[in-house]
Protein backbone atom coordinates (compact mmCIF):
# COMPACT_ATOMS: atom_id res chain seq x y z
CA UNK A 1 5.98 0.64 -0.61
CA UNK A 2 5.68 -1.24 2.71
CA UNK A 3 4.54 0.41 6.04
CA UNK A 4 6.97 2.81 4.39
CA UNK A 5 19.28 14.30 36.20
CA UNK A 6 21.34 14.27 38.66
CA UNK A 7 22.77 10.75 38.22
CA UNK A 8 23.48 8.61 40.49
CA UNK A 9 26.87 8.10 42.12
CA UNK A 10 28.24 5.11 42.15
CA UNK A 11 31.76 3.83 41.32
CA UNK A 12 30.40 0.10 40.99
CA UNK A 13 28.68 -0.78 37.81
CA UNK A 14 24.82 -0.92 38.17
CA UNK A 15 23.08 -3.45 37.23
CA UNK A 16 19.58 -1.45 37.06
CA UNK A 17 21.49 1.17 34.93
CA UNK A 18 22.39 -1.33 31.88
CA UNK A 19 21.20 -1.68 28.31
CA UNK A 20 17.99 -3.58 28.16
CA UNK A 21 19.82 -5.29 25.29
CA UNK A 22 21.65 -8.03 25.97
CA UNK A 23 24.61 -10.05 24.18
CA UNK A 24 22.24 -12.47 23.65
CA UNK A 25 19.89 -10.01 22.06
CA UNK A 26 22.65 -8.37 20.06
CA UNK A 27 23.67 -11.52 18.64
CA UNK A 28 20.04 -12.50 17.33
CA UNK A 29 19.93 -9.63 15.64
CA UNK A 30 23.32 -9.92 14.18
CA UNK A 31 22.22 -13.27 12.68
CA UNK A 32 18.84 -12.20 11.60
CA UNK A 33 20.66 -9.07 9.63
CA UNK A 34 23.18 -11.35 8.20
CA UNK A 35 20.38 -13.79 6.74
CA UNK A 36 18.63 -10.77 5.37
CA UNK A 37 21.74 -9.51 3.37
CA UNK A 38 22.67 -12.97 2.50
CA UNK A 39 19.06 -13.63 0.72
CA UNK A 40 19.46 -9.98 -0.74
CA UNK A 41 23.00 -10.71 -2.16
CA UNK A 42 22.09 -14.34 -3.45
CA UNK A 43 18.50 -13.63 -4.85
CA UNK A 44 16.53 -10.68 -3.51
CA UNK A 45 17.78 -7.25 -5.15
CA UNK A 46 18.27 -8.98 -8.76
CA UNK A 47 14.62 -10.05 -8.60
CA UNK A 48 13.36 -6.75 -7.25
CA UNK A 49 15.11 -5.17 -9.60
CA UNK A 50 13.63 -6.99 -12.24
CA UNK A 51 9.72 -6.27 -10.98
CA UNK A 52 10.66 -2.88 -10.76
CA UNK A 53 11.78 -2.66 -13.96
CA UNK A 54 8.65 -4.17 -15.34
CA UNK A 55 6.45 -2.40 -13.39
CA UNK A 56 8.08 0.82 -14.79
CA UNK A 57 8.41 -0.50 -18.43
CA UNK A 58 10.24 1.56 -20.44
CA UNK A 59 12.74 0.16 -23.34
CA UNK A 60 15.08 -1.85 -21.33
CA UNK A 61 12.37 -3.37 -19.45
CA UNK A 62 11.97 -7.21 -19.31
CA UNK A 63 9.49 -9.16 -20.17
CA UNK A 64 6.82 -10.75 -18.27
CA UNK A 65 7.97 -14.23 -18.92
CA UNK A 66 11.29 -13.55 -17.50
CA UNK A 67 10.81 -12.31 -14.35
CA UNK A 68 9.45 -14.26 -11.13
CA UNK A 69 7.66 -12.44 -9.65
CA UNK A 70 7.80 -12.61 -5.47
CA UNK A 71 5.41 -11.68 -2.45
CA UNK A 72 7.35 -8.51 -1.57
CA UNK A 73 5.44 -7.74 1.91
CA UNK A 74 6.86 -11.65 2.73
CA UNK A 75 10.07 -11.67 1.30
CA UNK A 76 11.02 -8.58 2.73
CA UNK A 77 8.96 -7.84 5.53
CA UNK A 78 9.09 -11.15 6.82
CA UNK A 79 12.92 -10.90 6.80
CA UNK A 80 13.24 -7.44 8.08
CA UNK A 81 10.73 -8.41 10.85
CA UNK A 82 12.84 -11.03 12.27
CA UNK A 83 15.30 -8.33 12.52
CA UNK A 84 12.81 -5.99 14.08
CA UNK A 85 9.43 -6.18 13.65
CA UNK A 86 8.64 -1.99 15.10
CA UNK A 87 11.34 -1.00 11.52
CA UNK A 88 9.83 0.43 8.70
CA UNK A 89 11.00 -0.15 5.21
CA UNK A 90 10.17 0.55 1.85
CA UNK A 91 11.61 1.50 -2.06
CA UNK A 92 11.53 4.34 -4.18
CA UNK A 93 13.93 5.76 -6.39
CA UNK A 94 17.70 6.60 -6.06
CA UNK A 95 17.90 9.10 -8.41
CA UNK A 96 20.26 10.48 -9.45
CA UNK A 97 22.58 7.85 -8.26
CA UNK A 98 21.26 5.05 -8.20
CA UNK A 99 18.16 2.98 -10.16
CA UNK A 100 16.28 2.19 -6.57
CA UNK A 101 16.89 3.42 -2.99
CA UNK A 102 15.70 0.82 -0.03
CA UNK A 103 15.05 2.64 3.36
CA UNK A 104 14.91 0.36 6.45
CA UNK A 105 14.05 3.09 9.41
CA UNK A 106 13.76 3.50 12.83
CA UNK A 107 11.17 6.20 12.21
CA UNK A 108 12.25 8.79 15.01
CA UNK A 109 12.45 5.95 17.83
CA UNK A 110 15.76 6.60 19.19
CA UNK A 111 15.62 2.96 20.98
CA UNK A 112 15.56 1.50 17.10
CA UNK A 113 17.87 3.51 15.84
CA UNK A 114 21.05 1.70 16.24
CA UNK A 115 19.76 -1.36 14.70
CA UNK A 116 18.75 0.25 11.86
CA UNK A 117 22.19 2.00 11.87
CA UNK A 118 23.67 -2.07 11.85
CA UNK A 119 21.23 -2.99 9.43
CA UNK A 120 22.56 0.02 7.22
CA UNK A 121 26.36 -1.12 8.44
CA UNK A 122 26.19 -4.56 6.97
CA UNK A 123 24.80 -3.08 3.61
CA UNK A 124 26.70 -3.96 0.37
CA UNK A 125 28.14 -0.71 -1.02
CA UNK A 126 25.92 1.91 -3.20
CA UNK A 127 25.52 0.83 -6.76
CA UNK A 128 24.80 2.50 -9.17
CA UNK A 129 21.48 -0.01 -9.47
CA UNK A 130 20.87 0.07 -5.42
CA UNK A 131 21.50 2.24 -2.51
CA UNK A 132 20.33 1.90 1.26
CA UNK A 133 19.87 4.26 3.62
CA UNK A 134 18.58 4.00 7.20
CA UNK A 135 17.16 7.23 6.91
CA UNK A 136 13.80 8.75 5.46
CA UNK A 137 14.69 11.35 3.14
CA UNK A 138 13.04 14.50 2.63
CA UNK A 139 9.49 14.89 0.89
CA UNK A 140 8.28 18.69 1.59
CA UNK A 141 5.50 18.78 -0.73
CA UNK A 142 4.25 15.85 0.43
CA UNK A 143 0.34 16.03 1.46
CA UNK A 144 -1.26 14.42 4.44
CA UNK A 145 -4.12 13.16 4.60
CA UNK A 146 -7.06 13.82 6.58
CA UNK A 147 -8.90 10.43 6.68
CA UNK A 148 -11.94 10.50 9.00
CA UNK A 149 -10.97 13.49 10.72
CA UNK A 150 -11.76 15.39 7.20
CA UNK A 151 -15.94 14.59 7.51
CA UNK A 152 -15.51 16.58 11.49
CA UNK A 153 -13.65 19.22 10.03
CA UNK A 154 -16.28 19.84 7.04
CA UNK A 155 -19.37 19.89 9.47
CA UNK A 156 -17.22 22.31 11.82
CA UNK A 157 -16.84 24.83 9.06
CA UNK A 158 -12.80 24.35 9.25
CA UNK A 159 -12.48 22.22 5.62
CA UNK A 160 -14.99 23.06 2.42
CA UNK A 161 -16.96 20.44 1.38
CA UNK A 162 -15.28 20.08 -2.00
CA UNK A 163 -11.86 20.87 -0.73
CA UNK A 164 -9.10 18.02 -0.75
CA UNK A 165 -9.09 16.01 2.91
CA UNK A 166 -5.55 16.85 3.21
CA UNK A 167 -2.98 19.05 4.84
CA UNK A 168 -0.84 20.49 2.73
CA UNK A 169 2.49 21.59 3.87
CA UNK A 170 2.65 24.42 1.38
CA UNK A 171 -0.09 26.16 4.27
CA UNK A 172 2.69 26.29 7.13
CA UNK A 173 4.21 28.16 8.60
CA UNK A 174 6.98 28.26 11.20
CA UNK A 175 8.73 30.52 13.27
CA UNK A 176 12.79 29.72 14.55
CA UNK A 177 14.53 29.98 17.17
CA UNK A 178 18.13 29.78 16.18
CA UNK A 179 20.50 28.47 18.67
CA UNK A 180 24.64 28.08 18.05
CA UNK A 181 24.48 24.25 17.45
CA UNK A 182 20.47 23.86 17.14
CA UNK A 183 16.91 25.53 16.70
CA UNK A 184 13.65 25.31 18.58
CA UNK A 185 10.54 26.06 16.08
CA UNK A 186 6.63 26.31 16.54
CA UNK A 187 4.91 25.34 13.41
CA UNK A 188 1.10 26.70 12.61
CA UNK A 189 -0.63 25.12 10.07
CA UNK A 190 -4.53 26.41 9.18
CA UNK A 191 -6.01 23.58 10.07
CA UNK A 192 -4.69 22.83 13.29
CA UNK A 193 -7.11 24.95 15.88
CA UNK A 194 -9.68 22.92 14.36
CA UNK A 195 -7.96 19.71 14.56
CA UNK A 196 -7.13 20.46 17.83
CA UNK A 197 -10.99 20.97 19.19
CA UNK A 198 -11.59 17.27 18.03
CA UNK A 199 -11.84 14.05 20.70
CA UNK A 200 -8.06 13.66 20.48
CA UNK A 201 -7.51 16.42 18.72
CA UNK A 202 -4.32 17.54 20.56
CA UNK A 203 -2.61 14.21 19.88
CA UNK A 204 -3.54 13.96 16.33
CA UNK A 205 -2.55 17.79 15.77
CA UNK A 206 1.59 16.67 17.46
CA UNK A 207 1.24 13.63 15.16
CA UNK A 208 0.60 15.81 11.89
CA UNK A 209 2.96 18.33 12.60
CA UNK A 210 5.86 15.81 13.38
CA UNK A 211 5.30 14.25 10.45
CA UNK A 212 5.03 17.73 8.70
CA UNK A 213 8.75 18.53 10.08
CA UNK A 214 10.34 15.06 9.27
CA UNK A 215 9.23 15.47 5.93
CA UNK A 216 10.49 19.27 5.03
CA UNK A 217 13.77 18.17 6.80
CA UNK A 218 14.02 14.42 6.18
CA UNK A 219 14.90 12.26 9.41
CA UNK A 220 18.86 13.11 9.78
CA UNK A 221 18.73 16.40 9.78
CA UNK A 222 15.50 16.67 12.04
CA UNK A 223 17.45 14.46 14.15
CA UNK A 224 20.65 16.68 14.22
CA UNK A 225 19.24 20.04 14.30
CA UNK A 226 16.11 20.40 15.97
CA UNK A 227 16.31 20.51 19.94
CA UNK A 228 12.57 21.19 20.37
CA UNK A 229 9.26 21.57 18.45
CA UNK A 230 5.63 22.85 19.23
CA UNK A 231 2.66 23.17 17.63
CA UNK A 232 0.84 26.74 17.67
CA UNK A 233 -2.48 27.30 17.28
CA UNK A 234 -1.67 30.63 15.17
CA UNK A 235 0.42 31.67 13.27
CA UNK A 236 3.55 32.85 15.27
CA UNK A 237 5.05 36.43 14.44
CA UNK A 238 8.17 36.31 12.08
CA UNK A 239 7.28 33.31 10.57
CA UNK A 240 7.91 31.69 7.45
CA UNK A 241 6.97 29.21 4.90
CA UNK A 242 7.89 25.53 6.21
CA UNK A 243 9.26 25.05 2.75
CA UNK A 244 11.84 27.79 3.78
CA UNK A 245 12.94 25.58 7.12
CA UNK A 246 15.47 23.60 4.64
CA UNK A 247 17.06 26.46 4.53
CA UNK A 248 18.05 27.95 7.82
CA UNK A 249 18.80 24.50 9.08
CA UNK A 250 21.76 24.31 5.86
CA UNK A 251 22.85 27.73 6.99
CA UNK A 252 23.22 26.92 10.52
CA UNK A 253 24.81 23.36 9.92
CA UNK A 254 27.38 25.29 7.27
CA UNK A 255 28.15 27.70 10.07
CA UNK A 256 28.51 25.23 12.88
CA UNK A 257 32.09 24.12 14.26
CA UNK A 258 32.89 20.31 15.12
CA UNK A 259 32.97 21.52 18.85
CA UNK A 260 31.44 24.58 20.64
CA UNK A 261 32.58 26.23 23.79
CA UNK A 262 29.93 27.89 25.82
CA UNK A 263 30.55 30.03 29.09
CA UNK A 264 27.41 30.02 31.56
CA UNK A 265 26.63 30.71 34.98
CA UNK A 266 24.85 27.83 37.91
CA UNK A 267 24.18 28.28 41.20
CA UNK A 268 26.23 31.20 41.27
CA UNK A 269 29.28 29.74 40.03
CA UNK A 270 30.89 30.16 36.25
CA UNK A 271 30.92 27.06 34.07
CA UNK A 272 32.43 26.16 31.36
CA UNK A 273 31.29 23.59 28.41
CA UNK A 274 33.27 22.03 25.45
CA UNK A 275 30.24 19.91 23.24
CA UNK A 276 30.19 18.72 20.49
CA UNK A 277 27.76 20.59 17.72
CA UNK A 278 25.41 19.07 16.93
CA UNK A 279 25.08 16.45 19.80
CA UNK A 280 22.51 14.07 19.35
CA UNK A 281 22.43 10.59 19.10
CA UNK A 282 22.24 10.66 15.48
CA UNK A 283 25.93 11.48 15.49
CA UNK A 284 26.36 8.02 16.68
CA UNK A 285 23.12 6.15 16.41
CA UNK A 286 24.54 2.98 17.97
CA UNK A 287 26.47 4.45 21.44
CA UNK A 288 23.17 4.04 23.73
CA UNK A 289 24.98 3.92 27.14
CA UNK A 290 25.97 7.30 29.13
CA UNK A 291 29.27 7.40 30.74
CA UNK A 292 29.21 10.55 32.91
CA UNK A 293 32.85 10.75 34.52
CA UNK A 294 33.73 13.12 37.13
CA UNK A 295 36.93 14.27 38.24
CA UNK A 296 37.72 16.36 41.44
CA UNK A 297 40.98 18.84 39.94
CA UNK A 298 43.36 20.27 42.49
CA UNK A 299 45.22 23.06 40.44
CA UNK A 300 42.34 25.87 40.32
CA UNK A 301 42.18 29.23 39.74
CA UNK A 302 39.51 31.95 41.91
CA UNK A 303 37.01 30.73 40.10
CA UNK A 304 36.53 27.19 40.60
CA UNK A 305 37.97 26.80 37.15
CA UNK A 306 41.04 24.35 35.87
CA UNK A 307 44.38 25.83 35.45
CA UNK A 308 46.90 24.74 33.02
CA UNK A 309 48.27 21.85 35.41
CA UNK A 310 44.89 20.24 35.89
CA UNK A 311 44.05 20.84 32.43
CA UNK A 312 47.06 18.50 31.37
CA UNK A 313 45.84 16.03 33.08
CA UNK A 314 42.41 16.07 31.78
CA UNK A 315 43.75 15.86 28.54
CA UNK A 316 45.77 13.00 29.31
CA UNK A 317 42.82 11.53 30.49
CA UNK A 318 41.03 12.32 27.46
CA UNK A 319 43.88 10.66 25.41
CA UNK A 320 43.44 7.39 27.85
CA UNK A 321 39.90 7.85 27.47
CA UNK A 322 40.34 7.88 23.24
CA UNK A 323 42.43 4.91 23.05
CA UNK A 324 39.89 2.74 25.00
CA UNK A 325 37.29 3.58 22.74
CA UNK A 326 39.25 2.75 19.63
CA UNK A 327 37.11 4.01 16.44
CA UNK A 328 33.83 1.90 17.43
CA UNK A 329 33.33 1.09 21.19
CA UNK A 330 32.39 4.56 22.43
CA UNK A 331 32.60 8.57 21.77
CA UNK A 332 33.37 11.50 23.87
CA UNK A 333 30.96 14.39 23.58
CA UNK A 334 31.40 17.10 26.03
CA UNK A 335 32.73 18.25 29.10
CA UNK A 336 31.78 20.64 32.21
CA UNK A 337 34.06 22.42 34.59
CA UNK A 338 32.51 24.03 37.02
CA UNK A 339 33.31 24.56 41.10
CA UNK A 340 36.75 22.56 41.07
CA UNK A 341 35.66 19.81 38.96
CA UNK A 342 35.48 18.34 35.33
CA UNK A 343 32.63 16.67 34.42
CA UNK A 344 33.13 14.11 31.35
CA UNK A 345 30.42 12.90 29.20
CA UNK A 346 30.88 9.69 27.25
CA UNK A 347 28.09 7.07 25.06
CA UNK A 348 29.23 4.08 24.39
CA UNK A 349 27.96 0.43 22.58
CA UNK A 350 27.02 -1.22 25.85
CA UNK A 351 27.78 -4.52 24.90
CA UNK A 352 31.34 -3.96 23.96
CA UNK A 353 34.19 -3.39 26.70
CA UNK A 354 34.20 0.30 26.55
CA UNK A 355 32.29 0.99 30.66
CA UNK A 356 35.51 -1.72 31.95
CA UNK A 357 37.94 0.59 29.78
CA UNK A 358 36.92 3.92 31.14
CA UNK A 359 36.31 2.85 34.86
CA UNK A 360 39.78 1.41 34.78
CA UNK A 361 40.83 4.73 33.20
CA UNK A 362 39.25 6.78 35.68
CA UNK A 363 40.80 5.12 38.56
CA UNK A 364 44.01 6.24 37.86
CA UNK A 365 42.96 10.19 38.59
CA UNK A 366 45.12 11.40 41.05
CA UNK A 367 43.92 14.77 41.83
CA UNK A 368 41.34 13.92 43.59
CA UNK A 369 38.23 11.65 43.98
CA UNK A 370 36.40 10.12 40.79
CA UNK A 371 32.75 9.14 40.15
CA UNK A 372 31.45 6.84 37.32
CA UNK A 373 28.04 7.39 36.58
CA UNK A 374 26.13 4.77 33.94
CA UNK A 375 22.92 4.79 32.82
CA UNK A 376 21.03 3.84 29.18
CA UNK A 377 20.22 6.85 27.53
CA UNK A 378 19.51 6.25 23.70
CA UNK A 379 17.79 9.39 23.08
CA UNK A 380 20.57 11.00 24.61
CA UNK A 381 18.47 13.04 26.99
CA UNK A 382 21.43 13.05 29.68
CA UNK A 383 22.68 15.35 27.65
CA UNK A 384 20.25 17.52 26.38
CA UNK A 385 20.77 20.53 28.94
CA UNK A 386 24.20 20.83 26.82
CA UNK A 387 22.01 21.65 23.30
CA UNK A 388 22.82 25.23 23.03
């Protein structure tokens, strides 16, 4: 395997609040992917295939003679570098549905993700030989090893001498904090007061435990469910074996609708939020841009809050709103109504036309004034508060 806030008003575009990625940029990469796939299709994953086979052995293996045998770290790293050189990548098996499954990830770096997602995108479809995913998949007994740090912890009294250097994840233990449409967990592991008194300790102790989370969840579904994560340096009451984690988050995303609607209170004055549960960019890995659109409404009741003529016309602006987007320029995640207006919440791919489509859609408002708010948000942080 192989290194396997308030925004800004403005109803101009900003310049200062675009993509660092460019057309230019976008392209590159679209050529770079394309090569990849086209070396994969004409050579690549019938020769992997074949070393894997003999590496396995087994009766329908090959034989030696047959197979050429390639520099896998340069024929695949070198290729997936030109695509990105920050991805990771690497093989193991597909079972039970396929012989081999290739993972090319952006390992947790939302900035990556959505050219891993095109990477994935431009895929050939699952055989029943290969399968791709952009996505590590869950390992939860998966032990970690200590390294260096084990020879600290032995003289500190924290790790026996002829105990394995590792952290295993059967040890932790985590306590959650269930939410509608997410959870917020601490997660104590034995080892980590003493890891924690080491030169660095602190930053080695997040490290572990990240990578302790990612594993007993896999990357989607720490990306879709979790809204926050700490390490504790004991074990917090009510908690329970990480391996039991899997669990809740299955209950709650079995128990979760499409959208959630969540009454609240700011500064005094009700408010009122349609979001989508979960939302996170990994519900659309490749919309990096924020829209924020907000509509003055006229038609309100003694609350601040839309009545049934305003809320027509929101949803006909919502319907406008759809139809620029189409199926792959943009998506609509949530809106606010609070103190006579409507707050709309957009991402969008910024290099398509999607910010021209909604400005032009949000100048025909006629209720009242309009603000379009942009800004690059591919962690999706603009929209965190909304993470109930």
């Amino acid at each position: 395997m192989s290194n396997p806030n308030a925004p800004q008003s403005d109803n101009q575009p900003n310049p200062a609040a675009q993509s660092p990625e460019s057309a230019e940029q976008r392209q590159q990469e679209l050529t770079a992917i394309n090569e990849f796939w086209a070396w994969w299709n004409s050579f690549g994953a019938d020769s992997l295939d074949a070393m894997f086979a003999l590496q396995l052995g087994g009766e329908d293996a090959p034989q030696a003679s047959d197979v050429e045998l390639i520099d896998i770290q340069q024929e695949v790293g070198g290729r997936i570098a030109a695509i990105n050189p920050r991805l990771i990548w690497g093989f193991e098996s597909g079972a039970p549905y396929s012989r081999h499954l290739f993972t090319v990830s952006a390992a947790g770096d939302p900035e990556l993700r959505p050219t891993a997602r095109r990477w994935l995108e431009a895929a050939p479809d699952d055989s029943a030989v290969w399968s791709f995913t952009d996505l590590r998949q869950a390992d939860p007994t998966l032990k970690l090893a200590l390294g260096e740090v084990a020879s600290a912890l032995i003289a500190s009294g924290a790790l026996d001498a002829g105990a394995p250097a590792e952290v295993d994840p059967a040890d932790a233990r985590v306590s959650v904090a269930r939410g509608h449409g997410a959870v917020d967990v601490r997660l104590f592991h034995p080892l980590f007061p003493a890891i924690a008194q080491l030169e660095d300790g602190e930053r080695l102790v997040a490290q572990l435990g990240f990578t302790l989370l990612q594993l007993a969840l896999g990357e989607e579904d720490f990306g879709l469910w979790l809204r926050g994560f700490a390490f504790a340096g004991e074990e917090p009451d009510g908690a329970i074996g990480l391996s039991e984690l899997k669990g809740v988050i299955e209950e709650l995303a079995e128990n979760c609708p499409e959208w959630l609607t969540v009454e609240a209170e700011a500064n005094g004055q009700p408010v009122r939020v349609a979001t989508r549960a979960p939302i996170t960019q990994m519900i659309a890995p490749t919309m990096t841009q924020h829209v924020l659109v907000q509509l003055m409404l006229a038609h309100l009741d003694d609350q601040g809050l839309p009545t049934d003529a305003s809320k027509a016309a929101i949803a006909e602006f919502n319907s406008a709103a759809a139809e620029v987007l189409g199926e792959d320029k943009g998506i609509f995640v949530a809106t606010e109504h609070s103190d006579g207006m409507a707050l709309m919440h957009f991402f969008i791919d910024p290099v398509s036309d999607a910010e021209g489509g909604l400005r032009a859609v949000a100048a025909k408002w006629t209720e009242g004034e309009h603000v379009v708010d942009i800004a690059y948000d591919p962690a999706w942080q603009r929209v965190g508060h909304l993470r109930v």
